[in-house]
Every structure is written in structure tokens, then in C-alpha cells.
N, C-alpha and C. Protein backbone atom coordinates (compact mmCIF):
# COMPACT_ATOMS: atom_id res chain seq x y z
N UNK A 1 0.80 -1.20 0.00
CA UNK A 1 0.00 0.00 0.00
C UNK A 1 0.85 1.27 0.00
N UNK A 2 2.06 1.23 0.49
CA UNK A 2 3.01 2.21 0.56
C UNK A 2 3.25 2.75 -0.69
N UNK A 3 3.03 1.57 -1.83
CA UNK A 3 3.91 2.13 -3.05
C UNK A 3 3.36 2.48 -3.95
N UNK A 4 2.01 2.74 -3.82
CA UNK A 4 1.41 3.43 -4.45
C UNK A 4 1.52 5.44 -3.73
N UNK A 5 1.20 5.64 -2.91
CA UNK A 5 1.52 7.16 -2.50
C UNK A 5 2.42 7.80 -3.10
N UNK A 6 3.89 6.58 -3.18
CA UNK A 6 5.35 6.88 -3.32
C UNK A 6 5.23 7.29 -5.18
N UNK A 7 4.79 6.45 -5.47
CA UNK A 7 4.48 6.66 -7.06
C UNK A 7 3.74 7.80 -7.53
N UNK A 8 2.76 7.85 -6.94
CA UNK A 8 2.17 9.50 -7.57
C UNK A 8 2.80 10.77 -7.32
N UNK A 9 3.08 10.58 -6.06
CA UNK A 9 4.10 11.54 -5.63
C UNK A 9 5.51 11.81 -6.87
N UNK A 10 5.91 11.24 -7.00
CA UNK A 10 7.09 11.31 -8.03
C UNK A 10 6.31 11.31 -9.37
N UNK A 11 5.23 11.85 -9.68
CA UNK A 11 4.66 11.65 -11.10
C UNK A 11 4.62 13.44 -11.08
N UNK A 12 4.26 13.73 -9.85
CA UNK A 12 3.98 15.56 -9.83
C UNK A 12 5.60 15.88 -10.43
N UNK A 13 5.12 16.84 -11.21
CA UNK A 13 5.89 17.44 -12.04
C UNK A 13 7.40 18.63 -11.01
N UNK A 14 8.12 18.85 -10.98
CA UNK A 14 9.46 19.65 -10.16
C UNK A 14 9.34 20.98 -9.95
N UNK A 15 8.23 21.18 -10.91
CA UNK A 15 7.61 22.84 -10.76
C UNK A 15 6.56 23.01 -9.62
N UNK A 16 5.81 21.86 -9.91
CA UNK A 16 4.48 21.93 -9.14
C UNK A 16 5.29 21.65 -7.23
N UNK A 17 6.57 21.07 -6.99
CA UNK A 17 6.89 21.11 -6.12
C UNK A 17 7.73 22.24 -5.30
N UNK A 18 8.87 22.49 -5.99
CA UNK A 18 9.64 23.74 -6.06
C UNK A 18 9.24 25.23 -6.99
N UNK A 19 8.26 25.21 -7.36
CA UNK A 19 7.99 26.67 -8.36
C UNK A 19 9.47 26.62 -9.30
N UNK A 20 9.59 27.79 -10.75
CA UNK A 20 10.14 27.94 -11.02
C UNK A 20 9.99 29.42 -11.43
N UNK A 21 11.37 29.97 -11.50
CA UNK A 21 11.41 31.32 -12.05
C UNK A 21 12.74 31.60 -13.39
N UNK A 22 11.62 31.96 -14.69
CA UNK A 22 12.59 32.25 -15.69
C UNK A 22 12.28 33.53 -16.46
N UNK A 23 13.71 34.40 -16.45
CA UNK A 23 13.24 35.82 -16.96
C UNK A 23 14.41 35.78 -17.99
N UNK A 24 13.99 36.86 -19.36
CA UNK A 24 15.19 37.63 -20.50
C UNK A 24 15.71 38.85 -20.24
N UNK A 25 16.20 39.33 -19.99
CA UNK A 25 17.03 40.35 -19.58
C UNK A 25 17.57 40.80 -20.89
N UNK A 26 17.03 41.76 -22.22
CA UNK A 26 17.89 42.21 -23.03
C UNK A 26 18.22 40.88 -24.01
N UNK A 27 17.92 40.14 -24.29
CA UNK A 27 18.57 38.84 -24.87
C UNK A 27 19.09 37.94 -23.86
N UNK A 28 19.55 38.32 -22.69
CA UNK A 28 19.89 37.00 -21.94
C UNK A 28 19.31 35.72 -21.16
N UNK A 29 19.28 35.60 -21.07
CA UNK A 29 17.87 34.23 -20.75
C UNK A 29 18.51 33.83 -18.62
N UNK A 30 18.10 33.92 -18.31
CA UNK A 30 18.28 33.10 -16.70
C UNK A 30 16.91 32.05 -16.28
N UNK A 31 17.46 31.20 -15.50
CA UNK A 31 16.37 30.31 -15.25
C UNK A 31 17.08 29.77 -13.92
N UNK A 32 15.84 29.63 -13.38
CA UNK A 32 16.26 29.09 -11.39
C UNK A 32 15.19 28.09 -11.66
N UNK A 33 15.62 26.77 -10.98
CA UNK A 33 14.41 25.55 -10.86
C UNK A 33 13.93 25.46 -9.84
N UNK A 34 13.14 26.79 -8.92
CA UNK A 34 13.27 27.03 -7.49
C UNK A 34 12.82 28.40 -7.18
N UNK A 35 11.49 28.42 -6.70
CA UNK A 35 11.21 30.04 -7.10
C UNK A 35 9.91 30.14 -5.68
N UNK A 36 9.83 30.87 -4.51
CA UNK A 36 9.13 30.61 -3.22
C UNK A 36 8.79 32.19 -3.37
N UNK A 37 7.83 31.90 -2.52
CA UNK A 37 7.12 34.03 -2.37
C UNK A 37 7.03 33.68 -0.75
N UNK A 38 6.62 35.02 -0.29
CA UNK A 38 6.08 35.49 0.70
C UNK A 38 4.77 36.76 0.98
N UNK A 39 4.24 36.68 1.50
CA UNK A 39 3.35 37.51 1.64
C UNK A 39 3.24 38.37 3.03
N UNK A 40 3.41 39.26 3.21
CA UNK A 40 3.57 40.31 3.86
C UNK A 40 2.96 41.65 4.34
N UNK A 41 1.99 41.85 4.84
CA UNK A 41 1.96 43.40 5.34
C UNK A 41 0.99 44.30 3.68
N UNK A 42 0.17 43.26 3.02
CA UNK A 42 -0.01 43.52 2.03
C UNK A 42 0.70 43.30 0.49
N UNK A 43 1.65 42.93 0.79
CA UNK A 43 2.86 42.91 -0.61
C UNK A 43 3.07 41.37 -0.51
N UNK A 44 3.41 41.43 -1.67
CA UNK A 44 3.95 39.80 -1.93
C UNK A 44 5.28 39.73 -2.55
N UNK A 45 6.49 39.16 -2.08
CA UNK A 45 7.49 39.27 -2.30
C UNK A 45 7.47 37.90 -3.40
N UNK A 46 8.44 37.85 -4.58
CA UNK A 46 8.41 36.31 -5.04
C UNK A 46 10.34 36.23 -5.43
N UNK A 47 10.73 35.50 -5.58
CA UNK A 47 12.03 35.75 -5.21
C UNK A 47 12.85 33.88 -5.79
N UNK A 48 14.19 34.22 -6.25
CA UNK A 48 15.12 32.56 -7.02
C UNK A 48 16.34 33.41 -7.18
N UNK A 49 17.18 32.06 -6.41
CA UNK A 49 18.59 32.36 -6.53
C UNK A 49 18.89 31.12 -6.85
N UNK A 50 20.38 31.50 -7.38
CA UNK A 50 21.47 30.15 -7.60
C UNK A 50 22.35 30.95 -6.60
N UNK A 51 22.66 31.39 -5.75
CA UNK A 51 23.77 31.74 -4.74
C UNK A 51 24.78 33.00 -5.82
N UNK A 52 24.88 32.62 -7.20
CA UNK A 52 25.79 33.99 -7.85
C UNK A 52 24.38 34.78 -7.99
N UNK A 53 23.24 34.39 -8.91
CA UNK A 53 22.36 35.79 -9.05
C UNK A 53 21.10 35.16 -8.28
N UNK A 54 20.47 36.56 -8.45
CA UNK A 54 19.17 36.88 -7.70
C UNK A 54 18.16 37.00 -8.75
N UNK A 55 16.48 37.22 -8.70
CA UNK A 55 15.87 37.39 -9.46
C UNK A 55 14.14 37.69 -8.32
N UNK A 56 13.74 39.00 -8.52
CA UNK A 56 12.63 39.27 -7.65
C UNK A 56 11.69 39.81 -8.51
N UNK A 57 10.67 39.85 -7.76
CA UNK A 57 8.96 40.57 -8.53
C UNK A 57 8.49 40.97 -6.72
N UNK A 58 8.38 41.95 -6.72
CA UNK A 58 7.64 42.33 -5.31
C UNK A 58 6.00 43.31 -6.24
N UNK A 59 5.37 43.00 -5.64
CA UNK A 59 4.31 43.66 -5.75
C UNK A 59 3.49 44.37 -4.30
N UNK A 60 2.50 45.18 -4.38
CA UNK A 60 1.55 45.44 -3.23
C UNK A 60 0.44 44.79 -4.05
N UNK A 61 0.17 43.48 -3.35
CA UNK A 61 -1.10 42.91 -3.69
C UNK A 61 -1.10 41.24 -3.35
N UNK A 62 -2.34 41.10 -2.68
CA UNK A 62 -2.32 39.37 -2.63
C UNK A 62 -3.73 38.59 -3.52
N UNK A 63 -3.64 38.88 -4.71
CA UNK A 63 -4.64 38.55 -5.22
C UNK A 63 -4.28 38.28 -6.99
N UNK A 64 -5.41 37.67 -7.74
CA UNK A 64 -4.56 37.50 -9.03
C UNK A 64 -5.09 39.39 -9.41
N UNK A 65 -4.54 39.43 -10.63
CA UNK A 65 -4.50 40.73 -11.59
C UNK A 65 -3.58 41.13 -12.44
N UNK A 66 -3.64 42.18 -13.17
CA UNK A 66 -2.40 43.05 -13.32
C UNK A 66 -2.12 44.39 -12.93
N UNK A 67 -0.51 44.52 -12.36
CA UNK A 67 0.22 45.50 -11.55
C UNK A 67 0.80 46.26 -12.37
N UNK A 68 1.37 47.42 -12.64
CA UNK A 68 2.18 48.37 -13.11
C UNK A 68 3.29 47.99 -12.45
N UNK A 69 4.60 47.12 -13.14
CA UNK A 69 5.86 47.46 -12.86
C UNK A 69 6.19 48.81 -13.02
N UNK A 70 7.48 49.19 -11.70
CA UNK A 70 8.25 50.18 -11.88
C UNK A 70 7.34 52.12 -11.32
N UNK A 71 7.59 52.49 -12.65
CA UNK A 71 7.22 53.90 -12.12
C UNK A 71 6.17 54.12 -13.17
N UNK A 72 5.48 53.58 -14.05
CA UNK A 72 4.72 53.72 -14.67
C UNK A 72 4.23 52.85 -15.62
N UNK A 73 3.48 52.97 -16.85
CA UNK A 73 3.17 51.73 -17.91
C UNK A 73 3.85 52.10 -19.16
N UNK A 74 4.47 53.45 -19.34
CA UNK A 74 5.32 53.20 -20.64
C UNK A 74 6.34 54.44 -19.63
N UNK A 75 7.76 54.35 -21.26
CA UNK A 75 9.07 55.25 -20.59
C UNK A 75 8.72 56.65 -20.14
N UNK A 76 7.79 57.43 -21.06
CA UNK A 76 7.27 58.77 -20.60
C UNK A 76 6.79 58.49 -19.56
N UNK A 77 5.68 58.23 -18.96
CA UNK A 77 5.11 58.21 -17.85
C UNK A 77 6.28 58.08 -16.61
N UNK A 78 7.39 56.56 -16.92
CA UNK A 78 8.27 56.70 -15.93
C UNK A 78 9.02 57.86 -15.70
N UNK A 79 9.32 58.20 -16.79
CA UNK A 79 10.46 59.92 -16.28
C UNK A 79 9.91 61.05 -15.71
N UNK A 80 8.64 61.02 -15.99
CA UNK A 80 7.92 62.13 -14.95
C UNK A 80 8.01 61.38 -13.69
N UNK A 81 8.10 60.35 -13.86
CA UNK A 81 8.02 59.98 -11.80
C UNK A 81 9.74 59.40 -11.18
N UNK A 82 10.78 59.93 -12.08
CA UNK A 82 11.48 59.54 -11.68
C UNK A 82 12.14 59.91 -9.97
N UNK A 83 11.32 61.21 -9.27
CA UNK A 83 11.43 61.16 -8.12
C UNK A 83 11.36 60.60 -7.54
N UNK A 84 10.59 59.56 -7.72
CA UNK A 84 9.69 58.26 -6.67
C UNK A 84 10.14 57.18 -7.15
N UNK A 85 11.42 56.90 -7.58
CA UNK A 85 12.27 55.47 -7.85
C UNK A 85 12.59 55.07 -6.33
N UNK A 86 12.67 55.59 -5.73
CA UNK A 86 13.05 54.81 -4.04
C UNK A 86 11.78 54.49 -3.62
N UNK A 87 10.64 54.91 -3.62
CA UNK A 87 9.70 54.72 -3.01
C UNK A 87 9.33 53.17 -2.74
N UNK A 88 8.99 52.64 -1.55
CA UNK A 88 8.99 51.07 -1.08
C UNK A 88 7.34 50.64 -1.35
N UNK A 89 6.75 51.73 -1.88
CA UNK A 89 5.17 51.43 -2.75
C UNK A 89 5.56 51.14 -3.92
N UNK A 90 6.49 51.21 -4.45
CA UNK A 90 6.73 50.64 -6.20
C UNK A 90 6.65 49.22 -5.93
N UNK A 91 5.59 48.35 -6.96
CA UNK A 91 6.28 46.83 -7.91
C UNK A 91 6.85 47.14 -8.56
N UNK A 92 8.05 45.80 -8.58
CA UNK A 92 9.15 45.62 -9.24
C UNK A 92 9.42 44.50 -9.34
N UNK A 93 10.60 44.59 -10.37
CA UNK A 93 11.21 43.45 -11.11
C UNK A 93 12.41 44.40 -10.74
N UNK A 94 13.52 42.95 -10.00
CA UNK A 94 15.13 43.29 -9.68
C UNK A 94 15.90 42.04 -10.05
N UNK A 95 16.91 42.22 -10.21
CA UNK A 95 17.84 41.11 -11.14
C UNK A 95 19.16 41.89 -10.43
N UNK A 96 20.11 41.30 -9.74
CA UNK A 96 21.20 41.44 -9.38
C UNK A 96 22.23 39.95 -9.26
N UNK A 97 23.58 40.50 -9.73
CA UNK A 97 24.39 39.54 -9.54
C UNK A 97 24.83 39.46 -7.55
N UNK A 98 25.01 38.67 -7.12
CA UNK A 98 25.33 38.79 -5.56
C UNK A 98 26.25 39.44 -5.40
N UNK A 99 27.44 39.58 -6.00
CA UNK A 99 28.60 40.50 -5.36
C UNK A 99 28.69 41.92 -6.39
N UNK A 100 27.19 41.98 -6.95
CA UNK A 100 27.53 43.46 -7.78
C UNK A 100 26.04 43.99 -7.49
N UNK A 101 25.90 44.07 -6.31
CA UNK A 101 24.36 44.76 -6.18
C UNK A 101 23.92 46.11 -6.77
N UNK A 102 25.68 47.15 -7.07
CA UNK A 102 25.54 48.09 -7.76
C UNK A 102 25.25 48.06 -8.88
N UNK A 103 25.08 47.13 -9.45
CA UNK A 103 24.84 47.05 -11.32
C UNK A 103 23.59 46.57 -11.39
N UNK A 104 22.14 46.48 -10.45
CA UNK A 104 21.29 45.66 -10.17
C UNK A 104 20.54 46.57 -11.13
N UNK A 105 19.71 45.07 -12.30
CA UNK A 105 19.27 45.89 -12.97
C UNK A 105 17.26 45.79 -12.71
N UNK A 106 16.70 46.90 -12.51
CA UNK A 106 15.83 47.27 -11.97
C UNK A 106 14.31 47.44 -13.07
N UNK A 107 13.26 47.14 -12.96
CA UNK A 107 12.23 47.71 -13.57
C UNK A 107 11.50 49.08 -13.49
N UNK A 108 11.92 50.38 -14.87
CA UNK A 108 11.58 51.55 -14.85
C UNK A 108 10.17 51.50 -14.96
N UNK A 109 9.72 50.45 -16.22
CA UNK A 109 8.02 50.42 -16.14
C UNK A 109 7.96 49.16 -16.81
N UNK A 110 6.70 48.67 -16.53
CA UNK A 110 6.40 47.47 -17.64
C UNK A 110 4.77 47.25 -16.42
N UNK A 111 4.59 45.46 -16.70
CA UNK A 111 2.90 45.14 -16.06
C UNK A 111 3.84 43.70 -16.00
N UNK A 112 3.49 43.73 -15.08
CA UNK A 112 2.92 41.92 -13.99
C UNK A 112 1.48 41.69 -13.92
N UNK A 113 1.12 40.27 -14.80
CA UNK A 113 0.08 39.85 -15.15
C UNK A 113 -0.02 38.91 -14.04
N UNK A 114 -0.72 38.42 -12.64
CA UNK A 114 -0.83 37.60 -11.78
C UNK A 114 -2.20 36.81 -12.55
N UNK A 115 -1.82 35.48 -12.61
CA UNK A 115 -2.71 34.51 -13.03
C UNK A 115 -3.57 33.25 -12.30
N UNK A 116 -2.80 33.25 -10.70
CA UNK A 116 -2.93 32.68 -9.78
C UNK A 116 -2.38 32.72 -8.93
N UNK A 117 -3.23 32.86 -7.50
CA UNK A 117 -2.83 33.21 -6.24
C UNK A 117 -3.68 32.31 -5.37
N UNK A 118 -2.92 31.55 -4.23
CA UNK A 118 -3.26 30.96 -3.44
C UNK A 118 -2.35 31.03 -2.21
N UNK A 119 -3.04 30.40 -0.85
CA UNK A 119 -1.89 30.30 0.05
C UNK A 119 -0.58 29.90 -0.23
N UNK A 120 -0.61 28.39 -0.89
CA UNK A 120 0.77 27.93 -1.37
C UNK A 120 1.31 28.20 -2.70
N UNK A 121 0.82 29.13 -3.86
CA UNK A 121 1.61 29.06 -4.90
C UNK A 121 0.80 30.51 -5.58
N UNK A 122 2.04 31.13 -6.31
CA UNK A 122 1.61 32.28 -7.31
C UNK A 122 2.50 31.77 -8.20
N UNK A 123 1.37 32.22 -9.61
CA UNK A 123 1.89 32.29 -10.83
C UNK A 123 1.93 33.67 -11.33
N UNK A 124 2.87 34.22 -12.33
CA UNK A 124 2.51 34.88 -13.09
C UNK A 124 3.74 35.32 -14.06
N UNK A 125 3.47 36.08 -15.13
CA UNK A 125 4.49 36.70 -16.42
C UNK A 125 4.53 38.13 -16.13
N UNK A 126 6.08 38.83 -16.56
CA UNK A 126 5.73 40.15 -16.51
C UNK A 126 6.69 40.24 -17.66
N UNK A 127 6.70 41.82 -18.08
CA UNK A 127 7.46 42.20 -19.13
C UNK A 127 7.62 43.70 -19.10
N UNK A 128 8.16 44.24 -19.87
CA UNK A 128 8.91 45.90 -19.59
C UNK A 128 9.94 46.03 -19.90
N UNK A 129 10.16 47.09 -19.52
CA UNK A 129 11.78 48.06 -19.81
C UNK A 129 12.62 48.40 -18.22
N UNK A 130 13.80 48.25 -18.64
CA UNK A 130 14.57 48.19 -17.06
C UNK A 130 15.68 48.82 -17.55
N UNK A 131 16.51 48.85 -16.60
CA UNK A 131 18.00 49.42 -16.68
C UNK A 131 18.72 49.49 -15.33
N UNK A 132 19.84 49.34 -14.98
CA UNK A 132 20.60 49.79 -14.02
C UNK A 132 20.54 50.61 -13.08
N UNK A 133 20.96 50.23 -11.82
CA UNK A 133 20.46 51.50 -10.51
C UNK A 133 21.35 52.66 -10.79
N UNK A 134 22.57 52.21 -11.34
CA UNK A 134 23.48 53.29 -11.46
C UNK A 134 23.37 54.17 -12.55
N UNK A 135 22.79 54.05 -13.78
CA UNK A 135 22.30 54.83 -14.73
C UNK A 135 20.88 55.61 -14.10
N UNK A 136 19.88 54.95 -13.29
CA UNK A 136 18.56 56.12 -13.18
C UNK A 136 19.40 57.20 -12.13
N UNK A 137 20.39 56.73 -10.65
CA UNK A 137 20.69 57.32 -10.02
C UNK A 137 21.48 58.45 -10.35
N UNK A 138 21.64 58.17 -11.62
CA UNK A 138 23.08 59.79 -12.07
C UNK A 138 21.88 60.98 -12.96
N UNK A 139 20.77 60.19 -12.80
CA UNK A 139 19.49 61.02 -13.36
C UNK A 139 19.27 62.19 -14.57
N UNK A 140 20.29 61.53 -15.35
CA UNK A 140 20.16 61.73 -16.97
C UNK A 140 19.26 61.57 -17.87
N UNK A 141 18.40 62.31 -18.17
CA UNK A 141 17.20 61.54 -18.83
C UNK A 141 17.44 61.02 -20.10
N UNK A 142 18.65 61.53 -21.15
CA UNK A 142 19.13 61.10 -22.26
C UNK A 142 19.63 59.71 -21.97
N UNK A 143 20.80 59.28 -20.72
CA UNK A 143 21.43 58.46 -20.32
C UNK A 143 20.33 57.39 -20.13
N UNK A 144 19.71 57.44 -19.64
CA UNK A 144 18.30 56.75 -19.46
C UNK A 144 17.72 56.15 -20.77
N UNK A 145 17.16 57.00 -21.42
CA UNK A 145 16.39 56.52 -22.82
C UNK A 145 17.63 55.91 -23.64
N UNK A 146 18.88 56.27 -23.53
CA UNK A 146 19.16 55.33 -24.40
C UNK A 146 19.89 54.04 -23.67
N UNK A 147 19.78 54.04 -22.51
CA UNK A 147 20.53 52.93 -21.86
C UNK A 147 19.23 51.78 -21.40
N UNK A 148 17.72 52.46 -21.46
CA UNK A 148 16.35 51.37 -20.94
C UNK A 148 16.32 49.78 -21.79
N UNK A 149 16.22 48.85 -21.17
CA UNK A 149 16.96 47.40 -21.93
C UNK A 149 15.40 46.64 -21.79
N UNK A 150 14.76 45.89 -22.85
CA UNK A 150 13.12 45.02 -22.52
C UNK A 150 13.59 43.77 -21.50
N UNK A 151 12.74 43.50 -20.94
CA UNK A 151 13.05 42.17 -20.05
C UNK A 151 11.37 41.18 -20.14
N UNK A 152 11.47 40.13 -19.75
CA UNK A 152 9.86 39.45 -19.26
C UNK A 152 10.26 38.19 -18.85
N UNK A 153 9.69 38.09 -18.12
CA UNK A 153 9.79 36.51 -17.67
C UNK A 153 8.46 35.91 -17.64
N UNK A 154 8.38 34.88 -16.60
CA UNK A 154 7.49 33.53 -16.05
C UNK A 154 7.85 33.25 -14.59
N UNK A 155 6.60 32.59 -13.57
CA UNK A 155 7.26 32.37 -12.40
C UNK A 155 5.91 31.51 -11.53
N UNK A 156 6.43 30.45 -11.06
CA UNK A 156 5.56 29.79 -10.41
C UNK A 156 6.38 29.77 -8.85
N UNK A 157 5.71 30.46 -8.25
CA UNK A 157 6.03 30.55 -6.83
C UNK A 157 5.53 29.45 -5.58
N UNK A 158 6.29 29.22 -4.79
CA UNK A 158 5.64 28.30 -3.74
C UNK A 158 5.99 29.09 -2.51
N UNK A 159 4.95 28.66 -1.56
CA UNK A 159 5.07 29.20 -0.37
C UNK A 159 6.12 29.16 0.70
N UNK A 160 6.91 30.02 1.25
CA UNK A 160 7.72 29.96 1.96
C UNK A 160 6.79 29.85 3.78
N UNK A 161 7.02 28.96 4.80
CA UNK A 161 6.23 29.67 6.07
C UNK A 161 7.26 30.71 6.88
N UNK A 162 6.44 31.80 7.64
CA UNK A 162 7.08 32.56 7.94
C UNK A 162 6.53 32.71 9.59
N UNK A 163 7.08 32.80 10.55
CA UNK A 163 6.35 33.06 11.70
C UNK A 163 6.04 35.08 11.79
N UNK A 164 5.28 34.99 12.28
CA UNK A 164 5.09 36.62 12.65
C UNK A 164 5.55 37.55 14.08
């Protein structure tokens, strides 16, 4: 009777156990087989590492929909709000290497499409325009438009528990 449990169990697919998170960065492709969220204080953090890079989507929201990455839904809209790039009310999309957090490249604007939300698992795709912390921070608006790079990914999240 045991070996039947044991068998279905190993039929569920590596996603449906661990989530996965895969984003393009400009042409570059990354993929983590390992992708957990958290939910928080209203926001939902979703988050995959391999120990060299990182790869996040934070939103304010625990529900499916779509979010406005960044500072707006296209590049104009973002440069009028480029005051409010620090602000800890922005969703985002962040991509950093671990020992170069200064080169972390960030979402100026784009949309996170949430397709499913539950206690244990979020799905969803996003896509947009990003660029470097160190290019918005020298706050060039030329430097900017021509340095903004497309990105989008995919991401099946699993639940991390968290005590409060």
C-alpha cells in the first residue's frame, strides 16, 4: 500500500513542487528551478537564486491581476516619476548579480500579469523596460532613454512559512 503514495508523488511534475522562475534580460535568458514568495503586510514578495544571481517581482497585492511594474506603464510616464524610484510602494522586477548589487538591474516600467494566487503558490508573467540602478541614479534623462533594456519573464512561486 506504501507504493502506491510513493508513485504518484514522483509523477507531480518539479515545478508543481519547487515553483520555477525564468526571466530575458535584453537577450539573456536566466532560469532558477526554485522560485518561493512570501506575503507580507499587504505585498507579496516572489524571489530565485542560484547563490551567484538573484531574481525578484515584489508587488503590493495578494490577489490574481495586473500590476504596473516600476514607475509607470510606458518610458514617458516613468520619467515624470522619476522622483519616486526609491519609493517602497513601487512593484518591481530586480535582477542582481550577488557580489555586484551596484549594477542591479531594476524595472523603470512594464505590467505583472498575476494569473494565480493561493496560500501555497503564485503564478505569473511580466514584461517591460529596465536598466541599471546606477544609470537612473546619475538622473540623466538622455542616459536613461538610451541605456532602458526590454526584459519578461514567467514564475511559479511556492510558499515559503514565515512566523510573525
Amino acid at each position: 500500500m506504501l507504493i502506491a503514495p510513493i508513485f504518484f508523488s514522483a509523477c507531480e511534475g518539479s515545478e508543481e513542487i519547487t515553483g520555477k522562475f525564468e526571466f530575458t534580460i535584453d537577450g539573456t535568458s536566466y532560469s532558477f528551478p526554485l522560485a518561493t514568495f512570501i506575503k507580507r503586510d499587504g505585498k507579496t514578495i516572489v524571489t530565485s537564486t542560484d547563490v551567484s544571481n538573484t531574481g525578484t517581482v515584489v508587488f503590493s497585492g495578494t490577489s490574481t491581476g495586473t500590476y504596473t511594474l516600476g514607475l509607470g506603464a510606458s518610458l514617458p510616464l516613468a520619467l515624470l516619476n522619476l522622483n519616486g524610484i526609491e519609493s517602497p510602494t513601487n512593484n518591481l522586477f530586480l535582477y542582481y548579480k550577488t557580489e555586484e548589487s551596484d549594477s542591479a538591474f531594476f524595472s523603470l516600467f512594464g505590467n505583472l500579469n498575476i494569473t494565480e494566487y493561493s496560500s501555497d503558490k503564485v503564478v505569473g508573467t511580466f514584461s517591460g523596460q529596465g536598466l541599471t540602478k546606477a544609470t537612473v541614479m546619475g538622473g540623466d534623462t538622455n542616459a536613461i532613454i538610451a541605456q532602458v533594456k526590454p526584459f519578461s519573464g514567467t514564475f511559479t512561486a511556492k510558499t515559503v512559512a514565515t512566523s510573525k
